[in-house]
C-alpha atoms as a PDB file:
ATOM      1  CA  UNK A   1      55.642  49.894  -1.567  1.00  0.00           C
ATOM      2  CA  UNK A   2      51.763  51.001  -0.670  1.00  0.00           C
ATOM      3  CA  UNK A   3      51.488  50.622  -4.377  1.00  0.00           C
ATOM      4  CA  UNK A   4      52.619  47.192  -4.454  1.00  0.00           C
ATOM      5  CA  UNK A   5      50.425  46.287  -1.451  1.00  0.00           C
ATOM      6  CA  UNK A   6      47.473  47.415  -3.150  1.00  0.00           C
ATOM      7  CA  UNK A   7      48.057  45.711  -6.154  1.00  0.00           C
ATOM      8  CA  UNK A   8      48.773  42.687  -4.440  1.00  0.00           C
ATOM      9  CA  UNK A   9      45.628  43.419  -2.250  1.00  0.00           C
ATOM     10  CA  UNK A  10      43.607  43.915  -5.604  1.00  0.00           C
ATOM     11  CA  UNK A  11      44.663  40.580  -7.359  1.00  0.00           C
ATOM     12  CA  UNK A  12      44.362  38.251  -4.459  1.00  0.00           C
ATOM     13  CA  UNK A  13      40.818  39.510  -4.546  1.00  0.00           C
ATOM     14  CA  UNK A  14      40.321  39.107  -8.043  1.00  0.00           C
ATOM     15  CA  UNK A  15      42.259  35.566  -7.304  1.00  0.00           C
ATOM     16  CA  UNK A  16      39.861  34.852  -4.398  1.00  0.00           C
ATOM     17  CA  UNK A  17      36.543  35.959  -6.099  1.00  0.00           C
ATOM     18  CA  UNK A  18      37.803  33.550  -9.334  1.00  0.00           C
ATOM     19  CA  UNK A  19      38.255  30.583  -7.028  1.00  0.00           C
ATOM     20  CA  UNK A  20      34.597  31.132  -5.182  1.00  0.00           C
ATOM     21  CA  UNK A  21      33.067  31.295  -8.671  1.00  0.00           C
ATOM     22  CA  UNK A  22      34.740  28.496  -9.898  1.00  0.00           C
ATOM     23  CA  UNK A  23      33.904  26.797  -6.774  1.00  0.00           C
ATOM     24  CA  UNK A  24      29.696  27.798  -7.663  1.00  0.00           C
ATOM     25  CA  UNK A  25      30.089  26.473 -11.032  1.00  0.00           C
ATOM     26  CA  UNK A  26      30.288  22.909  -9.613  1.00  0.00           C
ATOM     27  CA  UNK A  27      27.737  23.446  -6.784  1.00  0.00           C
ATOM     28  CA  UNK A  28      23.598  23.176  -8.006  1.00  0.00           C
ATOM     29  CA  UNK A  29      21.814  25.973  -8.879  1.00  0.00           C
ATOM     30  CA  UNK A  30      19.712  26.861  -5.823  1.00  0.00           C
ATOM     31  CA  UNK A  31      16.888  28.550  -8.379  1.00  0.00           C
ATOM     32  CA  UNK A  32      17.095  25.139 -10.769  1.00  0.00           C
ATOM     33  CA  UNK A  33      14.190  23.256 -10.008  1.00  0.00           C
ATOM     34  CA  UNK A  34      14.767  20.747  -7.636  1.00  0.00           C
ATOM     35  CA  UNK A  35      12.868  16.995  -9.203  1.00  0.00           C
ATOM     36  CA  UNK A  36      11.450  14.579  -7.266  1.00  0.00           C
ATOM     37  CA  UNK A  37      13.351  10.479  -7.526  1.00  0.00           C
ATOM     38  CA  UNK A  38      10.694   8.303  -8.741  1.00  0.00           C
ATOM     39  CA  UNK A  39       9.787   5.765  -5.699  1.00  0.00           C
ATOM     40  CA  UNK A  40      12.531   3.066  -5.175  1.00  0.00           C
ATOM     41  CA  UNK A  41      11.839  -0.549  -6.103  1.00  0.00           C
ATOM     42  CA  UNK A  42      11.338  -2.107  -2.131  1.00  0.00           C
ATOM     43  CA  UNK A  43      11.040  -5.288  -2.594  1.00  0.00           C
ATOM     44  CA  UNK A  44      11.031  -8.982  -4.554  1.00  0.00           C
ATOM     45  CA  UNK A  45       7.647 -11.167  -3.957  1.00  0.00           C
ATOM     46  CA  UNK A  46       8.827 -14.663  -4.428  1.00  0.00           C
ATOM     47  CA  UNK A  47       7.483 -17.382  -6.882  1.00  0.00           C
ATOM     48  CA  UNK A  48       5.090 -19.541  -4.836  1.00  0.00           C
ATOM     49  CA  UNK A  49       4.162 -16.778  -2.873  1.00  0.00           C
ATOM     50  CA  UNK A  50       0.146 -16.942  -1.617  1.00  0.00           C
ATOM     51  CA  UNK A  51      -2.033 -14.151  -1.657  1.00  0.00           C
ATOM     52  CA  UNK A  52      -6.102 -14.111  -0.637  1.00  0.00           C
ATOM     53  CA  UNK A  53      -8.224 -13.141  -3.868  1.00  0.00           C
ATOM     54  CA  UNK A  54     -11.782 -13.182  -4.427  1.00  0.00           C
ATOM     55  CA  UNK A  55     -13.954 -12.516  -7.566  1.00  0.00           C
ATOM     56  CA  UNK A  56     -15.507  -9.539  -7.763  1.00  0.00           C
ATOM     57  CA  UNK A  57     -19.051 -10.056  -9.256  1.00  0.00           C
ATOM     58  CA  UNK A  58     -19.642 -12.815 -11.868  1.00  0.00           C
ATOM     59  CA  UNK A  59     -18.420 -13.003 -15.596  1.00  0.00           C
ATOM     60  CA  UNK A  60     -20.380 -12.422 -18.118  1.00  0.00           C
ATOM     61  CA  UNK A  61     -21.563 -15.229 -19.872  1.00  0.00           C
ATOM     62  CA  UNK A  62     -18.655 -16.023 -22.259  1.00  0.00           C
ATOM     63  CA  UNK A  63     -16.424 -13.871 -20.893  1.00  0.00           C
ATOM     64  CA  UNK A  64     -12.564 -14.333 -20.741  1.00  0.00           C
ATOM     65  CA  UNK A  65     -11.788 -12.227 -18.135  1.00  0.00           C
ATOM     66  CA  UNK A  66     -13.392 -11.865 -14.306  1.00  0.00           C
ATOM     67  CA  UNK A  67     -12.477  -9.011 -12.269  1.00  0.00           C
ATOM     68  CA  UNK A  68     -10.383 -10.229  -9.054  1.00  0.00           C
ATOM     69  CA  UNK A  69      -9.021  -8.212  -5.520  1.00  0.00           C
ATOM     70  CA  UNK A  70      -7.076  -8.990  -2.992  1.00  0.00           C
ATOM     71  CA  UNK A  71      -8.932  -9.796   0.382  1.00  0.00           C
ATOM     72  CA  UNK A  72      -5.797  -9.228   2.977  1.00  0.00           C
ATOM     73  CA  UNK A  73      -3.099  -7.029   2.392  1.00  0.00           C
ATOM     74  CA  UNK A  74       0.385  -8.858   0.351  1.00  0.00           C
ATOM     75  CA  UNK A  75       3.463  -8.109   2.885  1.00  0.00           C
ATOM     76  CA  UNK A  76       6.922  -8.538   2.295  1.00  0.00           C
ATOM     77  CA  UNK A  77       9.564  -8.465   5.818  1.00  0.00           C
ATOM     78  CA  UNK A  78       7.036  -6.524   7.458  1.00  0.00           C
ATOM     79  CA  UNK A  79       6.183  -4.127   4.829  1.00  0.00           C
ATOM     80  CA  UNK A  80       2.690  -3.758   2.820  1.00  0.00           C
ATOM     81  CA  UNK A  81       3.296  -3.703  -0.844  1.00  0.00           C
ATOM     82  CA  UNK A  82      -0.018  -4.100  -2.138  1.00  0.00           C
ATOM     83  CA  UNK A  83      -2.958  -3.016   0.400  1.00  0.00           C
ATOM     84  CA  UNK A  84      -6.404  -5.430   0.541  1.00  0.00           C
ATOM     85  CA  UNK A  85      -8.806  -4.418  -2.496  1.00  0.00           C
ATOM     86  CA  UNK A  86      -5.780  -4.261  -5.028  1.00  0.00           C
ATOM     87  CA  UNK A  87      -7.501  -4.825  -8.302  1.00  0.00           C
ATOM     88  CA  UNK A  88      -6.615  -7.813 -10.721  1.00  0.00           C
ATOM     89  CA  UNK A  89      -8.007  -9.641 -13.633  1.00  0.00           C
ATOM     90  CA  UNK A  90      -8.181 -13.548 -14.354  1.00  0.00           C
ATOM     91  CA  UNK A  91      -8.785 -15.896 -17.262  1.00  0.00           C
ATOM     92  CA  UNK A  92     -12.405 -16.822 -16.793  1.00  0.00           C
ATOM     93  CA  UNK A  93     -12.955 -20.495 -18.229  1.00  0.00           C
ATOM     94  CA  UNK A  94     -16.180 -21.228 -20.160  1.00  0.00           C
ATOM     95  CA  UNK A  95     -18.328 -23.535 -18.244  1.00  0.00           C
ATOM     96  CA  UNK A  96     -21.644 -22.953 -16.717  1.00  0.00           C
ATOM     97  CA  UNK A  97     -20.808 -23.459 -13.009  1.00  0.00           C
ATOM     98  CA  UNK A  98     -21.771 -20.577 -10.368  1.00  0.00           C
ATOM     99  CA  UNK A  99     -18.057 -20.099  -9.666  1.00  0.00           C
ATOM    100  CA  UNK A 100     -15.761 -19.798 -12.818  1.00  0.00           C
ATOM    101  CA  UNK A 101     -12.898 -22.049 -13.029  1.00  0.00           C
ATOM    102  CA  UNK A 102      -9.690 -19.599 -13.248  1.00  0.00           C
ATOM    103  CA  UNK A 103      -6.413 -20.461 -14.927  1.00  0.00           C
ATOM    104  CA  UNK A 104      -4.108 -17.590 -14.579  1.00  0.00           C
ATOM    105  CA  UNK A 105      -4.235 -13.922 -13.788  1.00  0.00           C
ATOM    106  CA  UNK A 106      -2.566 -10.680 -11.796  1.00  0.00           C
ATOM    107  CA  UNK A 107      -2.886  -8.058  -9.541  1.00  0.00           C
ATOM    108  CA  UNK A 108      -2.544  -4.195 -10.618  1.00  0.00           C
ATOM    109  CA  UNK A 109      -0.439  -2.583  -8.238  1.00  0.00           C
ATOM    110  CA  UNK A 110      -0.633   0.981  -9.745  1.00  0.00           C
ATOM    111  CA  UNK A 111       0.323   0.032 -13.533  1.00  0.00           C
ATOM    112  CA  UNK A 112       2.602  -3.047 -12.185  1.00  0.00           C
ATOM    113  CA  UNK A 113       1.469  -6.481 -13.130  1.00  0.00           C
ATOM    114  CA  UNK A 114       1.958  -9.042 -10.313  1.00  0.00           C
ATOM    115  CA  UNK A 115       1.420 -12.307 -12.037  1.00  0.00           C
ATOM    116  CA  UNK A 116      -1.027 -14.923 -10.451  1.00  0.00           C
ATOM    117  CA  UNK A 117      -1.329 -18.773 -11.344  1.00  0.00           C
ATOM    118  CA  UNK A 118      -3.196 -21.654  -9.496  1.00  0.00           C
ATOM    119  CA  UNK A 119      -6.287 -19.242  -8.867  1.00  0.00           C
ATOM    120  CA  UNK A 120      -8.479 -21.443  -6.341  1.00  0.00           C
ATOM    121  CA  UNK A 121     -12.385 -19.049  -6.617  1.00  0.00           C
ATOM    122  CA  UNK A 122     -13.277 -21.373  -3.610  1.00  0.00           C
ATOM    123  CA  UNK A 123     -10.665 -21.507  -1.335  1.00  0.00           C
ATOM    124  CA  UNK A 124     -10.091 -17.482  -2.218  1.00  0.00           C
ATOM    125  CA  UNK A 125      -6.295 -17.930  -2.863  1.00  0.00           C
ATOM    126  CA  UNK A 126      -3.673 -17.542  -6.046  1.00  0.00           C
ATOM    127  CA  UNK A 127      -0.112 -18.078  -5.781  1.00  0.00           C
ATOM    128  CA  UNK A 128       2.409 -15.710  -7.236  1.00  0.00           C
ATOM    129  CA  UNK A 129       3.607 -17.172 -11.172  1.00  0.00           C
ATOM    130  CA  UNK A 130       7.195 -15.766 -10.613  1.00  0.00           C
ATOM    131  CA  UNK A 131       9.751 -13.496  -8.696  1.00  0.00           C
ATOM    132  CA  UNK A 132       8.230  -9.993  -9.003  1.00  0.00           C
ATOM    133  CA  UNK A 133      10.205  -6.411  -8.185  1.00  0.00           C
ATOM    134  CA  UNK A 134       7.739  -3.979  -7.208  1.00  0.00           C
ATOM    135  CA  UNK A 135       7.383  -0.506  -5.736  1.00  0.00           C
ATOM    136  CA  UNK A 136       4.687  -0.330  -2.952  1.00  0.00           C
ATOM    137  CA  UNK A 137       1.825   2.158  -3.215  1.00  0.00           C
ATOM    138  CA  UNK A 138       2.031   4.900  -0.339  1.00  0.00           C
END
C-alpha cells in the first residue's frame, strides 16, 4: 500500500511537472528579446485643412523647388502632429517676382509626406491636398 502511494505520489508529480511545462511552452520567453511596436498612426488631417507656411530663403533662379516650414504648430483634437519648423518643399514657378508663385507642395513629417495645394507665399498659408494618416513626431 506505501508502495502504491509512492508511485502514485511519483506520477502525479511527473503529471504535475508535464502540465507546468506545457503550460511554459505557450507563455513568452522571458530571455527572448522583448521589440518595441512601431508608433501608432494618431490621427487623419482632413482635405481643406489650413496650415501657416513660409519660404525659407529664396529659389534659385530657375529653380523648381523652394524650401518651405511650417510657422505654427498643425493640431488635430488637441494633439500636435507636426510641431512649427516642420520642413517641406514646393513647386517654385518661373517668374522674376521677389516672392515665387507656388503651385503645390508638402510637409516632411519624419519621412511622411503631408501634401499641400493652394500655397499663398504672401498670406503664409497652404491648405492640405487630401485626407492624410499620420503618426506624430514625439
Amino acid at each position: 500500500m506505501i508502495r502504491a502511494f509512492l508511485a502514485g505520489g511519483a506520477a502525479a508529480l511527473l503529471f504535475a511537472g508535464g502540465v507546468a511545462a506545457a503550460q511554459n511552452m505557450f507563455l513568452p520567453d522571458p530571455r527572448a528579446e522583448v521589440q518595441e511596436a512601431a508608433p501608432a498612426a494618431c490621427c487623419t488631417i482632413p482635405a481643406k485643412t489650413l496650415v501657416a507656411i513660409e519660404v525659407v530663403g529664396k529659389a534659385a533662379k530657375g529653380a523648381d523647388h523652394v524650401a518651405i516650414r511650417l510657422t505654427q504648430p498643425l493640431t488635430i483634437d488637441a494633439r500636435v502632429v507636426a510641431p512649427a519648423g516642420t520642413p517641406g518643399q514646393a513647386e517654385a514657378a518661373r517668374g522674376g517676382k521677389s516672392e515665387p508663385a507656388l503651385a503645390t507642395g508638402y510637409l516632411d513629417l519624419n519621412g511622411q509626406r503631408i501634401p499641400l495645394d493652394n500655397l499663398d507665399a504672401k498670406r503664409a498659408s497652404a491648405t492640405v491636398s487630401s485626407d492624410t494618416v499620420v503618426t506624430p513626431a514625439g
